[in-house]
N, C-alpha and C. Protein backbone atom coordinates (compact mmCIF):
# COMPACT_ATOMS: atom_id res chain seq x y z
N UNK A 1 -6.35 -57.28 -31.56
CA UNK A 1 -7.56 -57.37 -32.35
C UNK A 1 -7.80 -58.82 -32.78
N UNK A 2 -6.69 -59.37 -33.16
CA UNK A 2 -6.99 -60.94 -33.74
C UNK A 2 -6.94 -61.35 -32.51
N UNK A 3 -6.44 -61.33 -31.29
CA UNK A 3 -7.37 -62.22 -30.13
C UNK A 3 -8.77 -61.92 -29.90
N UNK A 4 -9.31 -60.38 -30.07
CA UNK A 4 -11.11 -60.56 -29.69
C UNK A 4 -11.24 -60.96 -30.88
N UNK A 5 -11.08 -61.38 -32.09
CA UNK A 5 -11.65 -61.99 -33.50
C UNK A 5 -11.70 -63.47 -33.18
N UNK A 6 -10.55 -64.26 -32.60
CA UNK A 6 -10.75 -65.57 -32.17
C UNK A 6 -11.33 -65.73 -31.20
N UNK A 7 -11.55 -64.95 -30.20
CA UNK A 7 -12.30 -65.55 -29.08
C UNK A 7 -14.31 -65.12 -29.29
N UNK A 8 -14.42 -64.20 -29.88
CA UNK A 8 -15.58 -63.90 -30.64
C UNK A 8 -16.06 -65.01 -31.09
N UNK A 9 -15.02 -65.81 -32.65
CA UNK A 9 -15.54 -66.79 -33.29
C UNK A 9 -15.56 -67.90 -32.29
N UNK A 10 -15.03 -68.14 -31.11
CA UNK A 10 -15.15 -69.44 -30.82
C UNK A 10 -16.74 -69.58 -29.72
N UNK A 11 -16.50 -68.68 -29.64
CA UNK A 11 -18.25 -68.05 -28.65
C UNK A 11 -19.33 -68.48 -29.05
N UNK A 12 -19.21 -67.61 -30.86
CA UNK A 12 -20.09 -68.08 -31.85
C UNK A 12 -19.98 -69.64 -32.01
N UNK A 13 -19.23 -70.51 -32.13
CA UNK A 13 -19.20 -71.65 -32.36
C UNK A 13 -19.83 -72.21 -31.31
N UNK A 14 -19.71 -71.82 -29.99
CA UNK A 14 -20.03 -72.71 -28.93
C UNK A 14 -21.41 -72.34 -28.67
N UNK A 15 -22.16 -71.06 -29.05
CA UNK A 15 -23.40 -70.53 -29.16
C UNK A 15 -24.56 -71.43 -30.16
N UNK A 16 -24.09 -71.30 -31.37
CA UNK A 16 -24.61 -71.48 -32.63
C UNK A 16 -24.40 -73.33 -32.66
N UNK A 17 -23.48 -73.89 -32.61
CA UNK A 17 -23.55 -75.29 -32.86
C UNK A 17 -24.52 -75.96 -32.13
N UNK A 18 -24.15 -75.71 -30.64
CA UNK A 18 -25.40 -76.77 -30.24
C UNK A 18 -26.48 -76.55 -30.08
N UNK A 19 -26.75 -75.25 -30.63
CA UNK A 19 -28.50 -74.85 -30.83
C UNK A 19 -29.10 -75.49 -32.17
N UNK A 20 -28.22 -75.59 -33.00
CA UNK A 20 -28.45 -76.18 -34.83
C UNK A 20 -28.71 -77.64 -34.66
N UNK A 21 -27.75 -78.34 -33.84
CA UNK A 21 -27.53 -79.93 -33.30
C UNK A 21 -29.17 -80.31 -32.69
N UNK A 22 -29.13 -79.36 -31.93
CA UNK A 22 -30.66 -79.41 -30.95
C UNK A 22 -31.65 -79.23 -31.87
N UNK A 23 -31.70 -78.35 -33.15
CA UNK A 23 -32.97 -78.45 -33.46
C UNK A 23 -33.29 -79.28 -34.89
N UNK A 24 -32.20 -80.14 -35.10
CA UNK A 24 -32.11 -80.59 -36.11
C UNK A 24 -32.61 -82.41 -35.62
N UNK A 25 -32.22 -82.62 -34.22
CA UNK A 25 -32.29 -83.96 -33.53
C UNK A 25 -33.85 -83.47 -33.13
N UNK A 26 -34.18 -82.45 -32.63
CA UNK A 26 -35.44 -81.78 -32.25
C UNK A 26 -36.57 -82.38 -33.22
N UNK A 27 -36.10 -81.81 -34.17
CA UNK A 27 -37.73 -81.65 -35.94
C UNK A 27 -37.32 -83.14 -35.77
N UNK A 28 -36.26 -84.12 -36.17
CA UNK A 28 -36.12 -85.51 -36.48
C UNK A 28 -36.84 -86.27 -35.82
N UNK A 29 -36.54 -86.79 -34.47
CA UNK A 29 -36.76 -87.58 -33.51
C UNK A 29 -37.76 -86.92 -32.74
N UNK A 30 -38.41 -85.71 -32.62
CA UNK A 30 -39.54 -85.44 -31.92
C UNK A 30 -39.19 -84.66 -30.45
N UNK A 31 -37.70 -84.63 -30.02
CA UNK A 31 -37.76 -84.14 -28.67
C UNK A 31 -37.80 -82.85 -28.44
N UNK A 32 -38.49 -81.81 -29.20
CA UNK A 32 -38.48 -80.30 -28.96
C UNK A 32 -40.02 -80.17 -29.19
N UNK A 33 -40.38 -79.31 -28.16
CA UNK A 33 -42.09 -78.96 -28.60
C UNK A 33 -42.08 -78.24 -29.83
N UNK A 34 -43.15 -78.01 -30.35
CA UNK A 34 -43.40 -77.18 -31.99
C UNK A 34 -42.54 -75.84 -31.51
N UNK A 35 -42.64 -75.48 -30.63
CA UNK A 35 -42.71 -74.11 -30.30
C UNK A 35 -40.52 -73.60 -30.53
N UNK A 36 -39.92 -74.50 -30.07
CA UNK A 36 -38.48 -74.50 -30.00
C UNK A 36 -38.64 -75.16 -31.60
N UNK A 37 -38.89 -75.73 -32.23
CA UNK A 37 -38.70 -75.52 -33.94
C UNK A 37 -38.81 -74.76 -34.79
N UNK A 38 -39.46 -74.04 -34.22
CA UNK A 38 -39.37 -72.15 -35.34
C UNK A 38 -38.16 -71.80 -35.17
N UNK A 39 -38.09 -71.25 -36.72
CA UNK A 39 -36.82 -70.80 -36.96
C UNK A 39 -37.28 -69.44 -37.65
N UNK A 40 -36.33 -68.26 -37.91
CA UNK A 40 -36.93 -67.36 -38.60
C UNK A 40 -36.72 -67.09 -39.97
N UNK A 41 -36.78 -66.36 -40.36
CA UNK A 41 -36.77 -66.15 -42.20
C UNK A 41 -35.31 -66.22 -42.83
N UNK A 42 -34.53 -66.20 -41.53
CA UNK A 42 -33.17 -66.93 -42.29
C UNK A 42 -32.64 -68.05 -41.56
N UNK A 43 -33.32 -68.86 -41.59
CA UNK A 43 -33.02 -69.96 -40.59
C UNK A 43 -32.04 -69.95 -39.21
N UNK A 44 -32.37 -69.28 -38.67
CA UNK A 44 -31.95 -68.97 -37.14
C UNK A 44 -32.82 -69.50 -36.47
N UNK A 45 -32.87 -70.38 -35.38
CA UNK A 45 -33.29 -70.84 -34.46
C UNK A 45 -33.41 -69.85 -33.32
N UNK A 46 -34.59 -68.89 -33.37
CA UNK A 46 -34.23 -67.75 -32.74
C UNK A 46 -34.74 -68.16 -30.90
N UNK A 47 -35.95 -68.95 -30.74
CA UNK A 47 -36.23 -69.52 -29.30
C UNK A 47 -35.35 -70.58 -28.67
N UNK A 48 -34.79 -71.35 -29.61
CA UNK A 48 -33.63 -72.18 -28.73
C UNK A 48 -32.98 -71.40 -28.42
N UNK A 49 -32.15 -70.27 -29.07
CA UNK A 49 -31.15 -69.38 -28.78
C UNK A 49 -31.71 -68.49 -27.75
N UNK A 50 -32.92 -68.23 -27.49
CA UNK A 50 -33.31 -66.93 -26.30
C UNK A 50 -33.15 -68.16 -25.13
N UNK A 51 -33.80 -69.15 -24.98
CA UNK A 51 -34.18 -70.19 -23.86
C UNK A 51 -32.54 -70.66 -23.38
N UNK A 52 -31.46 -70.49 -24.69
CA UNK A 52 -29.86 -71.09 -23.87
C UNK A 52 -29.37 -69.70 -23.84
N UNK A 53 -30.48 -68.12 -23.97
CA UNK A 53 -29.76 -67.38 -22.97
C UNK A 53 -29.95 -67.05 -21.75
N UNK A 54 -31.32 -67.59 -21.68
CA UNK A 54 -31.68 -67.36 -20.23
C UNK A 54 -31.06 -68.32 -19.26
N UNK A 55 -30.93 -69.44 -19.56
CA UNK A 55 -30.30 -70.41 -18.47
C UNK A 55 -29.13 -70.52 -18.52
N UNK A 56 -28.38 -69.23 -19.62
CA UNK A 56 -27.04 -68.93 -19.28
C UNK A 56 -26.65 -67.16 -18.36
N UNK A 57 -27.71 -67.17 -18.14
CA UNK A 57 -28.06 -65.45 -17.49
C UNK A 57 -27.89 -66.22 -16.53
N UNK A 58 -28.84 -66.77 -15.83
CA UNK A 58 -29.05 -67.59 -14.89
C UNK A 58 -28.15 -68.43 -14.39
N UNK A 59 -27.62 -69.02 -14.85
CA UNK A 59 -26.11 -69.57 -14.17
C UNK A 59 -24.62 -68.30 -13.72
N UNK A 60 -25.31 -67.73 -14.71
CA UNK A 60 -23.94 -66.36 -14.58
C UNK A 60 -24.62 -65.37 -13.23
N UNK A 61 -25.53 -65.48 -12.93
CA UNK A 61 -26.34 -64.87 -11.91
C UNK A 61 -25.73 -65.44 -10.66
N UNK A 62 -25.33 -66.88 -10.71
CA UNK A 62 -24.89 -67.91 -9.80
C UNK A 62 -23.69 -66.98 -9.28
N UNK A 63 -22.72 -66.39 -10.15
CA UNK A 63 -21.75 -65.73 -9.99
C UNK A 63 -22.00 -64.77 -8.43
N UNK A 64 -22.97 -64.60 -8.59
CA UNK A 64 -23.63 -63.15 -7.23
C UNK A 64 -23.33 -63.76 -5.99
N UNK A 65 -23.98 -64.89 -5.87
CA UNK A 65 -23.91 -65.85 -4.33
C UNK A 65 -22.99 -66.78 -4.25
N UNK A 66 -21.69 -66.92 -4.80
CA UNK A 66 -20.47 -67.80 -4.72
C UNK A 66 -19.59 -66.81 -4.13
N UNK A 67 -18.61 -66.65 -3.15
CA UNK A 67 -18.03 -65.62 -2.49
C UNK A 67 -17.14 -65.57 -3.17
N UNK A 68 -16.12 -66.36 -3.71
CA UNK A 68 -14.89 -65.65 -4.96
C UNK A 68 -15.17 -66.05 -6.16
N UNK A 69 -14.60 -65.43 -7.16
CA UNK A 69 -14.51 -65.76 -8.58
C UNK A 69 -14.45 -66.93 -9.03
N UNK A 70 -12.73 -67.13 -8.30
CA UNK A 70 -12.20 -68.24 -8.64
C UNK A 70 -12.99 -69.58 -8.17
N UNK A 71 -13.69 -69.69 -6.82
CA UNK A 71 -14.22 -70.85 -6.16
C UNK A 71 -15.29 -70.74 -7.59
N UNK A 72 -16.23 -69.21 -8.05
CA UNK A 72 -17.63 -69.89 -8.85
C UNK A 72 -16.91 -70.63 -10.19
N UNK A 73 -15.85 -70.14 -10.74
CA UNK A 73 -15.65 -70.45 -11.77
C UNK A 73 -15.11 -72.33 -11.54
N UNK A 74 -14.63 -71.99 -10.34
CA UNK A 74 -13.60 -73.68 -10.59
C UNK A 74 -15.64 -74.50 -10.57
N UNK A 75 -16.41 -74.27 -9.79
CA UNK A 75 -17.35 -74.99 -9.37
C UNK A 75 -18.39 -75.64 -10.78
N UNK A 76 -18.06 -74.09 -11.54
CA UNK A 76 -18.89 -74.50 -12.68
C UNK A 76 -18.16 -75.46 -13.60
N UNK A 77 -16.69 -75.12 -13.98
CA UNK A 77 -15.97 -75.78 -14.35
C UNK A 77 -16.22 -77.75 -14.13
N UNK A 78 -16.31 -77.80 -12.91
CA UNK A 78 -16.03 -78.89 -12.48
C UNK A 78 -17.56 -79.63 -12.69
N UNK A 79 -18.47 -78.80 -13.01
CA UNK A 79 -20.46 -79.23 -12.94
C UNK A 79 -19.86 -79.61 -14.57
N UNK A 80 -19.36 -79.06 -15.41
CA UNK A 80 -19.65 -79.01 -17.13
C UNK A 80 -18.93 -80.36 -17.43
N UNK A 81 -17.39 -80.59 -16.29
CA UNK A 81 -17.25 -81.93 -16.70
C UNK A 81 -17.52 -83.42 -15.93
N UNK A 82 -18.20 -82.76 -15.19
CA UNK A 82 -19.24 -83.94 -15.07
C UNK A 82 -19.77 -84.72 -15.60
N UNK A 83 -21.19 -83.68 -16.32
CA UNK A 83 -22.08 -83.98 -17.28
C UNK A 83 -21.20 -84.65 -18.72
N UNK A 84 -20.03 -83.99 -18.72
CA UNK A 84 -19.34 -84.66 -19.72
C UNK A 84 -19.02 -86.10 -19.63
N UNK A 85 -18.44 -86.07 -18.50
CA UNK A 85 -18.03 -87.13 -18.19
C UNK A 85 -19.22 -88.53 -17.76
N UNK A 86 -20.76 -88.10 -17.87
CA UNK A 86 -21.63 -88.93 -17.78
C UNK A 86 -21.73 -89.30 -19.03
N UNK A 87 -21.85 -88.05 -19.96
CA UNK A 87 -22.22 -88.72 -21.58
C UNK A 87 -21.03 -89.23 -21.68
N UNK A 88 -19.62 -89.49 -21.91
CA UNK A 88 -18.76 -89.98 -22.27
C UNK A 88 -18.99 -91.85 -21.81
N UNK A 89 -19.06 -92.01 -20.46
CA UNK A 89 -19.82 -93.52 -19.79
C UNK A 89 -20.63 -93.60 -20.50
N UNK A 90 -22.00 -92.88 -20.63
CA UNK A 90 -23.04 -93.26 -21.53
C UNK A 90 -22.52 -94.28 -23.04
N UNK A 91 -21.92 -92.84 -23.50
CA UNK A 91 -21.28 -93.71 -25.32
C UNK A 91 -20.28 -95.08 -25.04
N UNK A 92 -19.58 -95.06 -24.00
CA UNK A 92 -18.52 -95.79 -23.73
C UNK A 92 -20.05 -97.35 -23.83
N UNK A 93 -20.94 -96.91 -23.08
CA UNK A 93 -22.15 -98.61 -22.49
C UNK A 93 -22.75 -98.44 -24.19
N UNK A 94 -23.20 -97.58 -25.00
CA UNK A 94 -23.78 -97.88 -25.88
C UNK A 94 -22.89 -98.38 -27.46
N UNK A 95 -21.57 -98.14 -27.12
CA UNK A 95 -20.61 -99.01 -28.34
C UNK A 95 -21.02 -100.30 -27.97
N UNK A 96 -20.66 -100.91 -26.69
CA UNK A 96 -20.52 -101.99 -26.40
C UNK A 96 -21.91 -102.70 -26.84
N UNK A 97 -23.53 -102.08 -26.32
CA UNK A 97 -24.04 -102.54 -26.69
C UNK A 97 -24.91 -102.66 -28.17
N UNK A 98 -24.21 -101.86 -29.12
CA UNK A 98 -24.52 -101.98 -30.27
C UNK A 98 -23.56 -102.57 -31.08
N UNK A 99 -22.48 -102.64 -30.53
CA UNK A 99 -21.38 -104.24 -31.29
C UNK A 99 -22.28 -105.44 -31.08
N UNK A 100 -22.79 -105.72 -29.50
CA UNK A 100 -23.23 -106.89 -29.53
C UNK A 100 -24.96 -106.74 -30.32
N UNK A 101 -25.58 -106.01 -30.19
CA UNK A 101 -27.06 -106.23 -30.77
C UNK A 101 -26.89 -105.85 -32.48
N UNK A 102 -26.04 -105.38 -32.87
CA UNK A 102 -25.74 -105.21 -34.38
C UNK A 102 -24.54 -105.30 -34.75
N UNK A 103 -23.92 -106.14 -34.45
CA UNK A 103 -22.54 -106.84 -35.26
C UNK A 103 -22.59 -106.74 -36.31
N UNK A 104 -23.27 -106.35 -37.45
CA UNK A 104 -22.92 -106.99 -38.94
C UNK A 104 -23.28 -105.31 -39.39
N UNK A 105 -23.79 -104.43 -38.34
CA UNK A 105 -24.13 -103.14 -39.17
C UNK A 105 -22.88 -102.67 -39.88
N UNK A 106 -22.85 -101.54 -40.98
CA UNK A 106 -21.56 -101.31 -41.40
C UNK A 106 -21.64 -99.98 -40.77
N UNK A 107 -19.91 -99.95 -40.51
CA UNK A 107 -19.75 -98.97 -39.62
C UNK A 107 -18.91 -98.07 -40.23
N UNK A 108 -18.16 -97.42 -39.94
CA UNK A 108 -16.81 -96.18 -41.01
C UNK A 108 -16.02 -96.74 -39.93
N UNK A 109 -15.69 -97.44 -39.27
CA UNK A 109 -14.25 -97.84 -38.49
C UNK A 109 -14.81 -99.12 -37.97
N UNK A 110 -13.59 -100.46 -37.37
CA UNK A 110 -14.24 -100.88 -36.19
C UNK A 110 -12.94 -101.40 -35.46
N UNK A 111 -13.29 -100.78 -34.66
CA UNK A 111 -12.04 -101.06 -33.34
C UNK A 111 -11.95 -103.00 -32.93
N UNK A 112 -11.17 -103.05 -32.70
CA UNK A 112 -11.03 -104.68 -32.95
C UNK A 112 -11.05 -105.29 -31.42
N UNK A 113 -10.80 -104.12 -30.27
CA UNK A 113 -10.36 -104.51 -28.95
C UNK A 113 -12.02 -103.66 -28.11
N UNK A 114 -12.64 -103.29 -28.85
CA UNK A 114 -13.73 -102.23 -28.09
C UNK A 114 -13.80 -102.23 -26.84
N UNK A 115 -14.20 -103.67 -26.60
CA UNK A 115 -15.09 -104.26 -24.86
C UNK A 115 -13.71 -103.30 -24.09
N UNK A 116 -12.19 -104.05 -24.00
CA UNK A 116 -11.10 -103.70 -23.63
C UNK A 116 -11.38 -102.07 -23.23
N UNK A 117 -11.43 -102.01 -24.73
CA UNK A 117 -10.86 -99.33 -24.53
C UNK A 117 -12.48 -99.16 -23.87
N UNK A 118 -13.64 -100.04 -24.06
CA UNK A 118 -14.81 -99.29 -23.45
C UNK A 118 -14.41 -99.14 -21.80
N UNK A 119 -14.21 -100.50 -21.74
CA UNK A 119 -14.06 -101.25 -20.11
C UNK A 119 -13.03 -100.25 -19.57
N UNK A 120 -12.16 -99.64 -20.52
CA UNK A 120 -10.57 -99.18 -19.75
C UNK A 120 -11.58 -97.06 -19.69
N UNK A 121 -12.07 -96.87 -20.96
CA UNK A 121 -12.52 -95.43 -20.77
C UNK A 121 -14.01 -95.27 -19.97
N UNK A 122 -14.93 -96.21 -19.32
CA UNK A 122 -15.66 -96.25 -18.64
C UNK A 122 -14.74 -95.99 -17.34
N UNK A 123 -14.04 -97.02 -16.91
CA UNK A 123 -13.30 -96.92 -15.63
C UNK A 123 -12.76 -95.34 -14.94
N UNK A 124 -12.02 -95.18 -16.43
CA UNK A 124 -11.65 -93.52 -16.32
C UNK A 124 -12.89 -92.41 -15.91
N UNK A 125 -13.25 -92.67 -16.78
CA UNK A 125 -14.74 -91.53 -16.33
C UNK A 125 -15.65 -91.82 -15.46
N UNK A 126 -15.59 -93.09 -14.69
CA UNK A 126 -16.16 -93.05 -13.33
C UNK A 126 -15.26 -92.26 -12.03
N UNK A 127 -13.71 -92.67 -12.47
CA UNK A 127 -12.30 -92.33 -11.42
C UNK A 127 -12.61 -90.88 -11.69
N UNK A 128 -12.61 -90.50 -12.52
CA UNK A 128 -12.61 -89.22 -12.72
C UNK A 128 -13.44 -88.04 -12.04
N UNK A 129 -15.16 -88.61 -12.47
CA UNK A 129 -16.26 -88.35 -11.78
C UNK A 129 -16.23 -88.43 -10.10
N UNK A 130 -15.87 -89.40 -9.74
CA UNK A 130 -15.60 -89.85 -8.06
C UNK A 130 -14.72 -88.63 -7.63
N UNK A 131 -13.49 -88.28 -8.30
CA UNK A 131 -12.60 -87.25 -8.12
C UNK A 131 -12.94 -85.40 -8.40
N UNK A 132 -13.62 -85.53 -8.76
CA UNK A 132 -14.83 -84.15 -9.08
C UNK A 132 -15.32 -83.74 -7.96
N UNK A 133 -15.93 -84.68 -7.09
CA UNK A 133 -16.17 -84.30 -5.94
C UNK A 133 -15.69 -84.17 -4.56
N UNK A 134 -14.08 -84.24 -5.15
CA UNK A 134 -13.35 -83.61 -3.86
C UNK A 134 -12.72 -81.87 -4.51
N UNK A 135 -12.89 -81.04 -2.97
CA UNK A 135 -12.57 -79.83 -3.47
C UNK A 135 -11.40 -79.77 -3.51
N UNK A 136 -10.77 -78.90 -4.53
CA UNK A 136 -9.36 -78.39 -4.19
C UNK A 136 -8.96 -78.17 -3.19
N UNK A 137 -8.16 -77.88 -1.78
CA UNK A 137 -7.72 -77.21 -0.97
C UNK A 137 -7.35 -75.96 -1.31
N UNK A 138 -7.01 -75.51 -2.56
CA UNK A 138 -6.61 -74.33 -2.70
C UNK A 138 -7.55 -73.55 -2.86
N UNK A 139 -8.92 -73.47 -3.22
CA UNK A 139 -9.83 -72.69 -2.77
C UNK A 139 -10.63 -71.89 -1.65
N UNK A 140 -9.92 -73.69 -0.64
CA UNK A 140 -10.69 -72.83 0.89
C UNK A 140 -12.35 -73.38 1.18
N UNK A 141 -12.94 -74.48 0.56
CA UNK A 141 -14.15 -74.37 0.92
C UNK A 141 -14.77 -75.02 2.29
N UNK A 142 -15.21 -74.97 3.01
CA UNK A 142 -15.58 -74.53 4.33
C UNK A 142 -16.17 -76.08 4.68
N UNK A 143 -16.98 -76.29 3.58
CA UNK A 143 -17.54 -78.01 4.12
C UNK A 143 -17.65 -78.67 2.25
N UNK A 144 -16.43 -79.86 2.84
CA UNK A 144 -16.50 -81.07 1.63
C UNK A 144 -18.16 -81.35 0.88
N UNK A 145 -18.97 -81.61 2.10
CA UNK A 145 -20.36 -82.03 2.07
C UNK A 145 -20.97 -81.11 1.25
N UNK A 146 -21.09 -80.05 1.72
CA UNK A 146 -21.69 -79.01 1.10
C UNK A 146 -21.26 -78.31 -0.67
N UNK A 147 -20.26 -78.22 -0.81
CA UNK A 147 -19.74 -78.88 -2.34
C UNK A 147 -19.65 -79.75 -3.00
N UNK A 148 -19.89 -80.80 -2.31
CA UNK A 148 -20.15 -82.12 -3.38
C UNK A 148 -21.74 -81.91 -3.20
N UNK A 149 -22.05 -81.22 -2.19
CA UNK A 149 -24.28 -81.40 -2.82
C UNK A 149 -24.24 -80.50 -3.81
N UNK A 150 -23.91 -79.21 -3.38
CA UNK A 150 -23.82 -78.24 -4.86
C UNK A 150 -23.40 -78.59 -6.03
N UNK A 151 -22.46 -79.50 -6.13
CA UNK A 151 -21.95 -80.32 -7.69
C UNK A 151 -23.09 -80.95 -7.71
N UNK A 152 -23.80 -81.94 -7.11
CA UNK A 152 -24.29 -82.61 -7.50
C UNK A 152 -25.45 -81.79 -7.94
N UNK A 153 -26.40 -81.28 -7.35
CA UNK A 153 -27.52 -80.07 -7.60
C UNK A 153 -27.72 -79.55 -9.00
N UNK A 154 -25.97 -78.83 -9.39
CA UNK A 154 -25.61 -78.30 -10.51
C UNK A 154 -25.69 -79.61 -11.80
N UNK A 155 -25.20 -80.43 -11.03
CA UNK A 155 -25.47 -81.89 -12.10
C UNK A 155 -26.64 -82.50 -12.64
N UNK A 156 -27.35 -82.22 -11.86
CA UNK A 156 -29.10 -82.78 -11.34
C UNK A 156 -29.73 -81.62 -12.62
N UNK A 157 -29.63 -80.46 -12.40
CA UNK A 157 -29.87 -79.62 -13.04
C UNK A 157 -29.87 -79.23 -14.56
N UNK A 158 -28.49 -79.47 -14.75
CA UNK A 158 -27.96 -79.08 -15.91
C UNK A 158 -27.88 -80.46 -16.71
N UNK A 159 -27.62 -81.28 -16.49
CA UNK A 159 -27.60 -82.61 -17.02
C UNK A 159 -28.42 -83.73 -17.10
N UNK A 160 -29.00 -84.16 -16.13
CA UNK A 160 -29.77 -85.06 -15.67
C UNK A 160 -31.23 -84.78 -16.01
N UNK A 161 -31.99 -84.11 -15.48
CA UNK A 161 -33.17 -83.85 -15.42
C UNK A 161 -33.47 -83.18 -16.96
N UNK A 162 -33.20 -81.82 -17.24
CA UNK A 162 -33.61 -81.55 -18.64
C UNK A 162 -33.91 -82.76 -19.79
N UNK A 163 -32.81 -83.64 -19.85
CA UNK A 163 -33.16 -84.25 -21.36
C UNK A 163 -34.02 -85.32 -19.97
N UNK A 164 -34.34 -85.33 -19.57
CA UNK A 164 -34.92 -87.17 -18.63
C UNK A 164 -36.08 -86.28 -19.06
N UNK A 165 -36.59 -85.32 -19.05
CA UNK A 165 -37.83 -84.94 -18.48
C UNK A 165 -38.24 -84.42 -20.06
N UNK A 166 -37.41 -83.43 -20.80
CA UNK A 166 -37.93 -84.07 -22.44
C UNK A 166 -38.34 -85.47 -22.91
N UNK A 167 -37.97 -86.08 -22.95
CA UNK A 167 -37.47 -87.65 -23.24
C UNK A 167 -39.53 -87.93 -22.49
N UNK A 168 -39.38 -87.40 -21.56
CA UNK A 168 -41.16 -88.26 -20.78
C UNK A 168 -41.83 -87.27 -21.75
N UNK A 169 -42.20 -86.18 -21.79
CA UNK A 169 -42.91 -84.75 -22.26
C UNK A 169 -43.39 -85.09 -23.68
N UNK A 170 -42.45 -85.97 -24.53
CA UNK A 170 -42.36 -85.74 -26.04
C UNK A 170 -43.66 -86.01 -26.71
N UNK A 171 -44.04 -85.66 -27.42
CA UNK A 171 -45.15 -86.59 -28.28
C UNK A 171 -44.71 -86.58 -29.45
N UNK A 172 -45.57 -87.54 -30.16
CA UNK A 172 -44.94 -88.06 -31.12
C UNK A 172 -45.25 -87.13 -32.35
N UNK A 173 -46.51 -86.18 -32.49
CA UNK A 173 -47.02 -85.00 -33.20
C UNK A 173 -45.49 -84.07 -33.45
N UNK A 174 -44.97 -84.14 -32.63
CA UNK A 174 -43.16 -82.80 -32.56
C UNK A 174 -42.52 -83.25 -33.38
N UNK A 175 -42.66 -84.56 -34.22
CA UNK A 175 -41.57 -85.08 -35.27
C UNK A 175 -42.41 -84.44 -36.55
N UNK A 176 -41.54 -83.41 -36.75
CA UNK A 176 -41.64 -82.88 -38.11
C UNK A 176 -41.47 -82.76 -39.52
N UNK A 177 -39.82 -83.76 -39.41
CA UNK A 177 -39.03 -83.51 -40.39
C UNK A 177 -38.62 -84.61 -40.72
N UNK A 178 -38.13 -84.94 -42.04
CA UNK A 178 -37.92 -86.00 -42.37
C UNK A 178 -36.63 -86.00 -42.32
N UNK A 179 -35.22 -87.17 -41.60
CA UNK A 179 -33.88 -86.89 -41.67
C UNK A 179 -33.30 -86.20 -43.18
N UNK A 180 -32.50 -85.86 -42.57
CA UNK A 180 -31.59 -85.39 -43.98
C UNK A 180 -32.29 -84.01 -44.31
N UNK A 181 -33.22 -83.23 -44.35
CA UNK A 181 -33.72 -82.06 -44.87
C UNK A 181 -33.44 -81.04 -43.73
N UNK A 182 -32.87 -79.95 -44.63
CA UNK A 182 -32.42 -78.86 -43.84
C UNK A 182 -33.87 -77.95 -43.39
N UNK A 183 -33.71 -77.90 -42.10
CA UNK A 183 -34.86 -77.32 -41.50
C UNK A 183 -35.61 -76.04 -42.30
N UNK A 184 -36.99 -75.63 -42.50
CA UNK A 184 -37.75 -74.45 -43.49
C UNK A 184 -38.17 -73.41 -42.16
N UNK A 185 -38.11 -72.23 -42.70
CA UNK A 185 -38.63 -71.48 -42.45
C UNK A 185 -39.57 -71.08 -42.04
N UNK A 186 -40.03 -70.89 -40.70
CA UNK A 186 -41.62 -70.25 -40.12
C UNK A 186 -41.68 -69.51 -39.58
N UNK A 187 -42.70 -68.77 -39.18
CA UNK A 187 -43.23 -67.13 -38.95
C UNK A 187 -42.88 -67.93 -37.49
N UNK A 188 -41.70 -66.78 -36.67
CA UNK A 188 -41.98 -66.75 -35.57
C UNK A 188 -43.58 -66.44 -34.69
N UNK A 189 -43.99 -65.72 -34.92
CA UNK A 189 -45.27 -65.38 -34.63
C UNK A 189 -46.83 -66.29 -34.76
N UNK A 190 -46.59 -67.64 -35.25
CA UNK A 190 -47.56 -68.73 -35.22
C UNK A 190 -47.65 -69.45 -33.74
């Protein structure tokens, strides 16, 4: 019983956090249409949460046309740290360039060697990334080529394109909220 209680809560965590994250950067900065900022009468973000279940139906659908388990699961596995491993490069180029364009900001830490651990954890997460796209042998997959396009596809997909194509879409009318205020309440139905 206390294993489905922990694996329940961690579901919920992985459900619920980055829908709250999303609509809180959403109302702030403008990148969610009006329509993904409704929340309902107890502040649930109830359309972000339907929209990350459908494109999680939809990936689990993927499950149908992958011939074993194990090959869909390692495949997805290997798409999630990808994308990880792009944002991780990403933060690794934007320390560096906000030491140099704001040196004097105050920060809650400051690493004394940055350029060094950026230069050394960029490297990693390119080696890493490069290494993503070789298959296991122990799976069996039939053509190298054809799994590294499907990673990449899955990458293109899930990572790449969504926020590129928010990011063009936005207008500036979607900034709702002023930082710091916990998101209010609206009639789903507006």
């Amino acid at each position: 019983i206390a294993l489905a209680v922990g694996a329940l809560a961690g579901m919920m965590a992985w459900l619920d956090g980055p829908s709250e994250g999303l609509l809180r950067i959403g109302r702030e900065q403008g990148y969610l249409p009006p329509y993904f900022q409704k929340v309902n009468h107890q502040g649930i973000e109830v359309h972000i949460l339907s929209a990350q279940a459908v494109v999680i139906t939809l990936i689990a659908l993927l499950y149908a046309f992958i011939p074993t388990i194990s090959r869909a699961y390692w495949i997805f596995t290997a798409m999630a740290t990808q994308v990880y491993l792009i944002m991780y490069l990403l933060m690794f180029i934007a320390a560096v360039r906000l030491r140099r364009t704001q040196p004097e900001h105050p920060r809650g830490y400051r690493a004394h060697s940055l350029g060094v651990l950026c230069l050394l954890g960029g490297a990693s997460s390119i080696t890493a990334f490069a290494i993503g796209f070789v298959p296991p042998s122990q799976l069996g997959h039939q053509s190298p080529l054809l799994y590294a396009l499907l990673l990449l596809a899955g990458i293109l997909a899930i990572g790449i394109v969504p926020p590129l194509l928010m990011d063009r879409l936005r207008k500036p009318e979607w900034k709702t909220q002023a930082a710091g205020r916990p998101p209010e309440a609206t009639s789903l139905n507006d």
